[in-house]
Protein backbone atom coordinates (compact mmCIF):
# COMPACT_ATOMS: atom_id res chain seq x y z
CA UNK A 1 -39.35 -2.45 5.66
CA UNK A 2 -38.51 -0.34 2.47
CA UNK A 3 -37.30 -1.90 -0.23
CA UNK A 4 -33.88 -0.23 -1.05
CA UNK A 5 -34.40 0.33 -5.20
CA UNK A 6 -30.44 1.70 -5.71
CA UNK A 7 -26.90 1.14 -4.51
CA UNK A 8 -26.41 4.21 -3.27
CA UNK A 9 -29.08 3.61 -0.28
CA UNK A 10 -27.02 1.13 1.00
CA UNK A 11 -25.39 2.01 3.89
CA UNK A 12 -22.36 -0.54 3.13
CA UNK A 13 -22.34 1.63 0.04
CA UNK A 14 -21.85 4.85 1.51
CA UNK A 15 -19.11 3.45 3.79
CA UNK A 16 -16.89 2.46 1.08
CA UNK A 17 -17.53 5.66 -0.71
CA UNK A 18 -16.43 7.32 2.78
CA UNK A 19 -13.24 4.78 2.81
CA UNK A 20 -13.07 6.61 -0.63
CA UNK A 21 -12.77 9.62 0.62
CA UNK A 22 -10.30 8.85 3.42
CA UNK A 23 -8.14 7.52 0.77
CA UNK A 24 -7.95 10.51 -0.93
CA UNK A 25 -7.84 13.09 2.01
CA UNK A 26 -4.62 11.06 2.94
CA UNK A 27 -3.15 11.66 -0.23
CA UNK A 28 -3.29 15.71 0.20
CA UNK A 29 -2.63 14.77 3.89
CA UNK A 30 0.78 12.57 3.79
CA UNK A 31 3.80 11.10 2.06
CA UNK A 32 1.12 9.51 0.33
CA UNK A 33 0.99 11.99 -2.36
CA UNK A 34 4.94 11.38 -3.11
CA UNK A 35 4.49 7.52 -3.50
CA UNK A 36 2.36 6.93 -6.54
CA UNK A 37 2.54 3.51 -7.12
CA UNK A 38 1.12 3.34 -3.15
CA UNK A 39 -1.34 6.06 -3.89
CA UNK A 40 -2.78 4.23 -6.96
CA UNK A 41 -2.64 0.47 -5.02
CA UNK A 42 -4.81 2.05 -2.37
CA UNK A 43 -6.75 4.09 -4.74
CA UNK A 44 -8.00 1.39 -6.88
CA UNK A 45 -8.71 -1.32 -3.94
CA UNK A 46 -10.70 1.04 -1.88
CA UNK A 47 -12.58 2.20 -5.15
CA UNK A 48 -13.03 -1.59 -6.39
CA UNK A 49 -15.21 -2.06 -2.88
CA UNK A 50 -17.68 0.24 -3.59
CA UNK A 51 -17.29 -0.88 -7.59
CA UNK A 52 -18.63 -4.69 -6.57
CA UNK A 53 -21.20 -3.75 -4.14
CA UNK A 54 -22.47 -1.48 -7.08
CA UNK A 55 -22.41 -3.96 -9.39
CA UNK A 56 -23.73 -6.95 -7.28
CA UNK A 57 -26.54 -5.09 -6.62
CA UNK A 58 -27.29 -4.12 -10.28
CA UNK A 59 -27.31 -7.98 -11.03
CA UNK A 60 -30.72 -8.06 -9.69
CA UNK A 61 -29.78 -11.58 -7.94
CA UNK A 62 -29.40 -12.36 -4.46
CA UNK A 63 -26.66 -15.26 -5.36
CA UNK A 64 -24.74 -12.58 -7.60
CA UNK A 65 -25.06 -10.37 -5.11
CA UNK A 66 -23.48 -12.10 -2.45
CA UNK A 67 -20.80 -12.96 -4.37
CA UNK A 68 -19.98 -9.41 -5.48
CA UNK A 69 -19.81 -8.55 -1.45
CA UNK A 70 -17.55 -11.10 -1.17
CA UNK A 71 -15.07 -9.65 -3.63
CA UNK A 72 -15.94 -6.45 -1.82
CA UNK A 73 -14.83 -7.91 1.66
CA UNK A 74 -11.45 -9.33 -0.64
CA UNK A 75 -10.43 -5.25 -1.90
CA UNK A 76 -11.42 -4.13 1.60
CA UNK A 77 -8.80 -6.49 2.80
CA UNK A 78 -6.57 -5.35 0.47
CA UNK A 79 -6.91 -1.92 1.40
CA UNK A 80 -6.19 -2.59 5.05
CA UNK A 81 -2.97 -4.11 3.83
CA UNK A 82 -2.21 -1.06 1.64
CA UNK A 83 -2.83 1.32 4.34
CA UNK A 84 -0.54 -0.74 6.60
CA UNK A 85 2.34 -0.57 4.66
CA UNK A 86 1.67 3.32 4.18
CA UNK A 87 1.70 3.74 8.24
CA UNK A 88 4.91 2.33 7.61
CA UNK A 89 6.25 4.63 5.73
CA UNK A 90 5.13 7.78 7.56
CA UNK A 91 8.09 6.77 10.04
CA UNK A 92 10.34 6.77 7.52
């Protein structure tokens, strides 16, 4: 097995950065892009997953590491709960 020498090989990597992406998307997509506060909540949870799994990693320690994901798994969370309450609004 390869030994994976940067974040951005990690495939739990690349699916926050696409999380990322969808984030954004519905900005230019939605009401999203008339509720800022929402916009910036969602922006900066799904951005702080990919943050921590980039800086576990960096840590060079398996402990560290771990922890980071678990923060990771905390914003993802977070961002579920943000996108939630913008499904809400689109009824509105």
């Amino acid at each position: 097995m390869a030994t994976i020498k940067q974040f951005e090989d990690l495939e739990i990597c690349q699916k926050a950065r696409e999380i990322c992406k969808i984030v954004y998307k519905a900005k230019q997509n939605t009401n999203l892009k008339n509720d800022f506060k929402l916009y910036n909540q969602l922006n900066g949870s799904s951005g702080s997953i990919m943050d921590n799994i980039a800086e576990g990693f960096e840590r060079n320690g398996n402990r560290e590491f771990i922890q980071f994901l678990s923060i990771a798994k905390a914003s993802c969370g977070e961002t579920r709960s943000q996108y939630y309450i913008e499904l809400l609004t689109v009824d509105i």
